[in-house]
PDB file of N, CA and C in Angstrom:
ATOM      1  N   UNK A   1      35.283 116.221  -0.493  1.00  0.00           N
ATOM      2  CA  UNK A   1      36.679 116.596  -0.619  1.00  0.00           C
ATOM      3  C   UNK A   1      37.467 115.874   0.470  1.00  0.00           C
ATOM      4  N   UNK A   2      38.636 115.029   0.116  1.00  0.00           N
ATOM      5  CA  UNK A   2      39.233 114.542   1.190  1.00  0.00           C
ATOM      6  C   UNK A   2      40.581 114.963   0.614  1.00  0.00           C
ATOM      7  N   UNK A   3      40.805 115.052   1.759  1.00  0.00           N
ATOM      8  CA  UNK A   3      42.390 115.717   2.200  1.00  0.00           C
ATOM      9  C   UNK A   3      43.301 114.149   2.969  1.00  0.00           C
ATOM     10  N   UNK A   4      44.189 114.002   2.458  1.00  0.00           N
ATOM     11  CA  UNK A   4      45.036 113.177   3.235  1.00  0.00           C
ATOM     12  C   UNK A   4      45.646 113.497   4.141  1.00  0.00           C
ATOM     13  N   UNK A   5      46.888 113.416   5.351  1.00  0.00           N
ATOM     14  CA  UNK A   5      47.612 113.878   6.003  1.00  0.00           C
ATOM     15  C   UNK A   5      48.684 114.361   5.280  1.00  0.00           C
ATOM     16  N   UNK A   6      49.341 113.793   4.216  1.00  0.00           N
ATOM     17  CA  UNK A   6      50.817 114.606   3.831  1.00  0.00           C
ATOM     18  C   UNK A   6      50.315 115.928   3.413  1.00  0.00           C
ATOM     19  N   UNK A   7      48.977 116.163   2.089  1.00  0.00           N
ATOM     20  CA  UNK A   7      48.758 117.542   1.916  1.00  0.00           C
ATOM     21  C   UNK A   7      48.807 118.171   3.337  1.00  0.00           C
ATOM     22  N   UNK A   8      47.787 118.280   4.229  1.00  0.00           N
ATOM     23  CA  UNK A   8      47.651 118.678   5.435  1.00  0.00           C
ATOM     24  C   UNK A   8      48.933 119.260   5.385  1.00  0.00           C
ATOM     25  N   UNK A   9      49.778 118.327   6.261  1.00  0.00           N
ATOM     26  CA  UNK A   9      51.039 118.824   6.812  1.00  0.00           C
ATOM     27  C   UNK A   9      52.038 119.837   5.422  1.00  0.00           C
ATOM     28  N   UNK A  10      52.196 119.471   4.163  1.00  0.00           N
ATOM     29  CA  UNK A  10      52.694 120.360   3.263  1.00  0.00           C
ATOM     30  C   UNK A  10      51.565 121.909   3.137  1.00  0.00           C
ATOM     31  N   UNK A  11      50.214 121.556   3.367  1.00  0.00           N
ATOM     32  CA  UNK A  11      49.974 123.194   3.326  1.00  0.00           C
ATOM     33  C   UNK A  11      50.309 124.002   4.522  1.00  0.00           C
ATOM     34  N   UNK A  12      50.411 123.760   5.705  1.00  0.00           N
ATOM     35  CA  UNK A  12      50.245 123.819   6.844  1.00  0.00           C
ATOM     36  C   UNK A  12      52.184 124.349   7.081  1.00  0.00           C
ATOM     37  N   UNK A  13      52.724 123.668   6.492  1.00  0.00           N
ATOM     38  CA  UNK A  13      54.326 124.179   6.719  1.00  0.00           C
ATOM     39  C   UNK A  13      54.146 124.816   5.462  1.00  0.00           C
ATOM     40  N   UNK A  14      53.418 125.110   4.174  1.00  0.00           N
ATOM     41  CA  UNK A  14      53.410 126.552   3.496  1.00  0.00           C
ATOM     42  C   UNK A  14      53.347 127.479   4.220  1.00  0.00           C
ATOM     43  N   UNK A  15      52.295 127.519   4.981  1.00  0.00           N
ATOM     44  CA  UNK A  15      51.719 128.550   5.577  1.00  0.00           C
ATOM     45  C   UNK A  15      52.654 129.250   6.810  1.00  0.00           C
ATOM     46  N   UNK A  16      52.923 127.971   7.197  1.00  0.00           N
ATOM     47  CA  UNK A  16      53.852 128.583   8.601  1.00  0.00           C
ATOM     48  C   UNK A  16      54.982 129.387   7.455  1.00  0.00           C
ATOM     49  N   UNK A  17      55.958 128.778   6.922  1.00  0.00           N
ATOM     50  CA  UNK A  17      56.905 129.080   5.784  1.00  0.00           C
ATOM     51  C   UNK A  17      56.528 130.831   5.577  1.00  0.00           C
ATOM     52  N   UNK A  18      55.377 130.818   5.167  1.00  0.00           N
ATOM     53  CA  UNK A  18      55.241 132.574   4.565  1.00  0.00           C
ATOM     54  C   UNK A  18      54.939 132.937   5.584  1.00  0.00           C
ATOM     55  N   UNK A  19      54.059 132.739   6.488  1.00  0.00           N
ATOM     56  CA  UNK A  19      53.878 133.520   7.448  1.00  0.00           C
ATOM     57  C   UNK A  19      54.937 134.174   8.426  1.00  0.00           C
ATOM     58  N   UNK A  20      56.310 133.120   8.592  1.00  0.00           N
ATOM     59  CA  UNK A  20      57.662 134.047   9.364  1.00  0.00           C
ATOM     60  C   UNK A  20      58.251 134.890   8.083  1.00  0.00           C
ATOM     61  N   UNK A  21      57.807 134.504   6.748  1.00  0.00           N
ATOM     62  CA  UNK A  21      58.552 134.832   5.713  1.00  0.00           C
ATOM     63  C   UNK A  21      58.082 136.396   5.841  1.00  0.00           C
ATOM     64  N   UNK A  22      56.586 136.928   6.053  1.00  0.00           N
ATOM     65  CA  UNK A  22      55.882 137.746   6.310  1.00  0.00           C
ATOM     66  C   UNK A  22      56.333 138.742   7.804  1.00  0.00           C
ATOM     67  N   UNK A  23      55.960 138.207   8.280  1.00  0.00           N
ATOM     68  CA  UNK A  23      56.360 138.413   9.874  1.00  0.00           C
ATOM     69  C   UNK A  23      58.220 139.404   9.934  1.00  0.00           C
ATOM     70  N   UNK A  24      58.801 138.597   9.312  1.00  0.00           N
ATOM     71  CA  UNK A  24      60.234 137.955   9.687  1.00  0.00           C
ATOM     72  C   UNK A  24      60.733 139.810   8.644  1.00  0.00           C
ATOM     73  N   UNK A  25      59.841 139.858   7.250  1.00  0.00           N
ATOM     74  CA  UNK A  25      60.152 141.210   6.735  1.00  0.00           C
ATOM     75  C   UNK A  25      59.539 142.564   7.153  1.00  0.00           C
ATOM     76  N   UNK A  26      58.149 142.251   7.692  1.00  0.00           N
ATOM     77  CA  UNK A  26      57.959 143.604   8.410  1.00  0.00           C
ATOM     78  C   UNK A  26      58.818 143.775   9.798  1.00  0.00           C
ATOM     79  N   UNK A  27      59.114 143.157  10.276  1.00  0.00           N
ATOM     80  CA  UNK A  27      59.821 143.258  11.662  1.00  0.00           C
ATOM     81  C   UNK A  27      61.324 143.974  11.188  1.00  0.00           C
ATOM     82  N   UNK A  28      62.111 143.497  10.175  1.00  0.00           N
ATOM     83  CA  UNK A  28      63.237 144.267   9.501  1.00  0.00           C
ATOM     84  C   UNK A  28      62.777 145.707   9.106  1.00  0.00           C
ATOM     85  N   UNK A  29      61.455 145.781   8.656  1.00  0.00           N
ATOM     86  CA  UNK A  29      61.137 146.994   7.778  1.00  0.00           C
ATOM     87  C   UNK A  29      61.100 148.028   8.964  1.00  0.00           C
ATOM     88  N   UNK A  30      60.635 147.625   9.848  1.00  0.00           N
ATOM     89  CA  UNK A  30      60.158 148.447  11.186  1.00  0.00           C
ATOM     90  C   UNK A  30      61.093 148.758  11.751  1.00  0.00           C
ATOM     91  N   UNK A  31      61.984 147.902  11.443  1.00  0.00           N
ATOM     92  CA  UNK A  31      63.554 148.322  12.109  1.00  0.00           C
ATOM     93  C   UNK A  31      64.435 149.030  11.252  1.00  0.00           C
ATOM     94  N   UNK A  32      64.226 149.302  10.218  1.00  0.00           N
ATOM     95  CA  UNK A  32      65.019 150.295   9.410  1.00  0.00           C
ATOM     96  C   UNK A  32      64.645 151.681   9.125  1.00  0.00           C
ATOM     97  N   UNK A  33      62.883 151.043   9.176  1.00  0.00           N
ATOM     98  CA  UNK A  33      62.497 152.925   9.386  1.00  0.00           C
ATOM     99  C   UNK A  33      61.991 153.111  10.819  1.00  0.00           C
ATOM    100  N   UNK A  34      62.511 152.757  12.068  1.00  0.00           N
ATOM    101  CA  UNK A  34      63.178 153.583  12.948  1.00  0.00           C
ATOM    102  C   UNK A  34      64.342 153.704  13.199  1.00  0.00           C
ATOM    103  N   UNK A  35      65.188 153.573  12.314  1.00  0.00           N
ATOM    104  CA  UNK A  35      66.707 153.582  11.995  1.00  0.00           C
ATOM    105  C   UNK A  35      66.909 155.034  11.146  1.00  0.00           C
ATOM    106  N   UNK A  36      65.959 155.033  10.513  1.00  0.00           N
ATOM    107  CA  UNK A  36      66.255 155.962   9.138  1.00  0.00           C
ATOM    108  C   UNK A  36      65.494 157.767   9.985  1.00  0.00           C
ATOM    109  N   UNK A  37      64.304 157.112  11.031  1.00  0.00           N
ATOM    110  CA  UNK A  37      63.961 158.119  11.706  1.00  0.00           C
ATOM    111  C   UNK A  37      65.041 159.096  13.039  1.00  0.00           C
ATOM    112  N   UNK A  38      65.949 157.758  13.264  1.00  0.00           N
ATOM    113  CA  UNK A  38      66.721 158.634  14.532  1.00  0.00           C
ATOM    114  C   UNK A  38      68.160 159.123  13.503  1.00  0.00           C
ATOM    115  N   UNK A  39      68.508 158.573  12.141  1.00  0.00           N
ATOM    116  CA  UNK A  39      69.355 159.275  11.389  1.00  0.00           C
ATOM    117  C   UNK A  39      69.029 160.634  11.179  1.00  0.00           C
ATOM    118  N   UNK A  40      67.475 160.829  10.592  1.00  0.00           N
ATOM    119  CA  UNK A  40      66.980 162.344  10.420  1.00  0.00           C
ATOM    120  C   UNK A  40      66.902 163.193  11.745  1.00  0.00           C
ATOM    121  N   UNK A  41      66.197 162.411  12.487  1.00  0.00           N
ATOM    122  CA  UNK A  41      66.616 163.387  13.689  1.00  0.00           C
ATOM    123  C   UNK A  41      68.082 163.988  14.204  1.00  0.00           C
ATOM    124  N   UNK A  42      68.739 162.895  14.358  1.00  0.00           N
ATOM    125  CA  UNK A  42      70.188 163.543  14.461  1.00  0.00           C
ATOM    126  C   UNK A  42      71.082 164.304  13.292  1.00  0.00           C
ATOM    127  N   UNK A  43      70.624 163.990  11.778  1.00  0.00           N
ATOM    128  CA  UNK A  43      70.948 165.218  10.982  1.00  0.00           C
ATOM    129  C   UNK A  43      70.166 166.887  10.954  1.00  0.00           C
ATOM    130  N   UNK A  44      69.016 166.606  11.561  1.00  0.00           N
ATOM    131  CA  UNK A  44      68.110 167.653  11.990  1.00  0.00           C
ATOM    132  C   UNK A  44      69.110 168.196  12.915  1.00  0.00           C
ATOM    133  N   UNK A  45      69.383 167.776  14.003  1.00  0.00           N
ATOM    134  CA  UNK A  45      70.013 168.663  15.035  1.00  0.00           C
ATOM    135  C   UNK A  45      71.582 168.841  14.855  1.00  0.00           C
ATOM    136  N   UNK A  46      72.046 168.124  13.890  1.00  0.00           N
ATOM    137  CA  UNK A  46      73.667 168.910  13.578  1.00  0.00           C
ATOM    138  C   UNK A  46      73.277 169.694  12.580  1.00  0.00           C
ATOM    139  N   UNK A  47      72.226 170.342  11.403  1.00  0.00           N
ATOM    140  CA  UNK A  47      71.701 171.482  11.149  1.00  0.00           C
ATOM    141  C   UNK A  47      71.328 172.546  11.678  1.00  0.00           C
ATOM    142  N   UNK A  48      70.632 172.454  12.834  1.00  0.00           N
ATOM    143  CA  UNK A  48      70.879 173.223  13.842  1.00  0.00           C
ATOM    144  C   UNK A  48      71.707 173.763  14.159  1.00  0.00           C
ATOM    145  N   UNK A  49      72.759 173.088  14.984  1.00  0.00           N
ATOM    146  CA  UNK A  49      74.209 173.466  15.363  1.00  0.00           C
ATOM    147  C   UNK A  49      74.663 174.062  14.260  1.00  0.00           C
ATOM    148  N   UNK A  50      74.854 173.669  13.420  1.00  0.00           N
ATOM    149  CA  UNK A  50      75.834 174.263  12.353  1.00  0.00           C
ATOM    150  C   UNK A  50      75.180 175.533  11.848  1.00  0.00           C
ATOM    151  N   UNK A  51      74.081 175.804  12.357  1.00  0.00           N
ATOM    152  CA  UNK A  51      72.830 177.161  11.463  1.00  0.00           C
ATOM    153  C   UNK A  51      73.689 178.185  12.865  1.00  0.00           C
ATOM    154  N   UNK A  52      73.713 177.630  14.288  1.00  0.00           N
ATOM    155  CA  UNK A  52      74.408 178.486  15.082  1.00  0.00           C
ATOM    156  C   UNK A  52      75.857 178.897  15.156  1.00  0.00           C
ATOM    157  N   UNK A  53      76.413 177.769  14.698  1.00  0.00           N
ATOM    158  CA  UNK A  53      78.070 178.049  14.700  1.00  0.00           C
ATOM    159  C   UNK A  53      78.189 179.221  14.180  1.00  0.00           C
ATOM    160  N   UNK A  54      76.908 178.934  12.571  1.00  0.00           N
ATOM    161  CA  UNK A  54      77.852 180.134  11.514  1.00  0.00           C
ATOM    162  C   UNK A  54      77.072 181.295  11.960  1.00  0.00           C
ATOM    163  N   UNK A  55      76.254 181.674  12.625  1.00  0.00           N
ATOM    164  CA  UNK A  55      76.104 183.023  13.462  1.00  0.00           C
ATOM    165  C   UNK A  55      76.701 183.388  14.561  1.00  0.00           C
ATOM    166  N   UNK A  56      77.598 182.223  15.062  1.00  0.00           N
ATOM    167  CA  UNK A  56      78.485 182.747  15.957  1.00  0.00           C
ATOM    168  C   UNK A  56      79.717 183.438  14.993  1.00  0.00           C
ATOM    169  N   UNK A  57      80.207 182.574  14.201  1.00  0.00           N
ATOM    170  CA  UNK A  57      81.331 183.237  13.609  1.00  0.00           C
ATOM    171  C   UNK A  57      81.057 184.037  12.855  1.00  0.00           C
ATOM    172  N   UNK A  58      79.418 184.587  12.194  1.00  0.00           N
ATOM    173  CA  UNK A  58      79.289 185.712  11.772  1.00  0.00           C
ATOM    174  C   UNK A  58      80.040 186.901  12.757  1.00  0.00           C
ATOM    175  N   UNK A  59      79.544 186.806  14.136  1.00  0.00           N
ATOM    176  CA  UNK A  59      79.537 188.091  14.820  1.00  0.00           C
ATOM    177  C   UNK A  59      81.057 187.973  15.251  1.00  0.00           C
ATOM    178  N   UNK A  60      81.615 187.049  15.535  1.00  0.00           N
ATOM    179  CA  UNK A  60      83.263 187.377  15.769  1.00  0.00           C
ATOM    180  C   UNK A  60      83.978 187.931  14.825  1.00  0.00           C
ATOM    181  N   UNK A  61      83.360 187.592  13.439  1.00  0.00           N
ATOM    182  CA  UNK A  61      84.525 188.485  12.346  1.00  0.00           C
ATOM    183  C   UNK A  61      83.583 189.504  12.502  1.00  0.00           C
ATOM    184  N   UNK A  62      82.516 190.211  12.383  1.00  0.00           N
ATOM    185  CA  UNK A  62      82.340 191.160  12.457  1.00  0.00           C
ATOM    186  C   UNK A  62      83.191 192.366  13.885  1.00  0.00           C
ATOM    187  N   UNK A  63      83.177 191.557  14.816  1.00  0.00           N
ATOM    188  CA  UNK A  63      84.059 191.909  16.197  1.00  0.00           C
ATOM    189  C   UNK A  63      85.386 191.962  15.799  1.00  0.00           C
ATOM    190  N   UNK A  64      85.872 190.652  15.216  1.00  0.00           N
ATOM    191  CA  UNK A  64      87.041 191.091  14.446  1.00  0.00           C
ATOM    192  C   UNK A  64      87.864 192.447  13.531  1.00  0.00           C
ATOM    193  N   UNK A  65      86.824 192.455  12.701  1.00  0.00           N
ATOM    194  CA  UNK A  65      87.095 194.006  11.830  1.00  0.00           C
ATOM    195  C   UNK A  65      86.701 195.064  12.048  1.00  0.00           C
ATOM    196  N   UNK A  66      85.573 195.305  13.443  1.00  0.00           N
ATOM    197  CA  UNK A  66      85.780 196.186  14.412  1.00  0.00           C
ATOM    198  C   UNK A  66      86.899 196.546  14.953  1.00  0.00           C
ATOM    199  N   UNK A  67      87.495 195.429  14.794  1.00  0.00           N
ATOM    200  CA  UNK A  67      88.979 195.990  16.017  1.00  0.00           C
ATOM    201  C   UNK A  67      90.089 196.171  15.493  1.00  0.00           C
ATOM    202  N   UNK A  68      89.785 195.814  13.938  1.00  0.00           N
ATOM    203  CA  UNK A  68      91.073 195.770  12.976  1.00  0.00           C
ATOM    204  C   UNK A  68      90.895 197.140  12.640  1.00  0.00           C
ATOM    205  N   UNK A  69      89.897 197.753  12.669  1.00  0.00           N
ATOM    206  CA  UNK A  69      89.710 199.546  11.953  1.00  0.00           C
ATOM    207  C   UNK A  69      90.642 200.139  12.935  1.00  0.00           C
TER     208      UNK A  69
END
């Protein structure tokens, strides 16, 4: 089997070619799902908050119509 130099160099820049092509999409992917992880976290914790607000303003209208009787 002989190989010339132009194949050489055309498989050789295939390879490089997919390999950033490879590289180049997990590195995006990795960056979107830890993108998508600190979105959930921070909708996690304004669920939170908002699970407390509305037990705060449970007990003020209840304080409220205590004081309205």
């Amino acid at each position: 089997m002989k190989l010339d130099i132009k194949t050489l160099v055309m498989l050789g820049g295939l390879a490089v070619a997919f390999g950033g092509f490879y590289y180049g999409t997990q590195l995006r992917l990795d960056y979107l799902e830890s993108s998508i992880q600190d979105v959930q976290n921070d909708s996690n914790d304004c669920s939170a908050r908002i699970g407390s607000l509305k037990k705060q303003v449970q007990r003020l209208s209840k304080k409220i119509s205590k004081k309205e009787e």
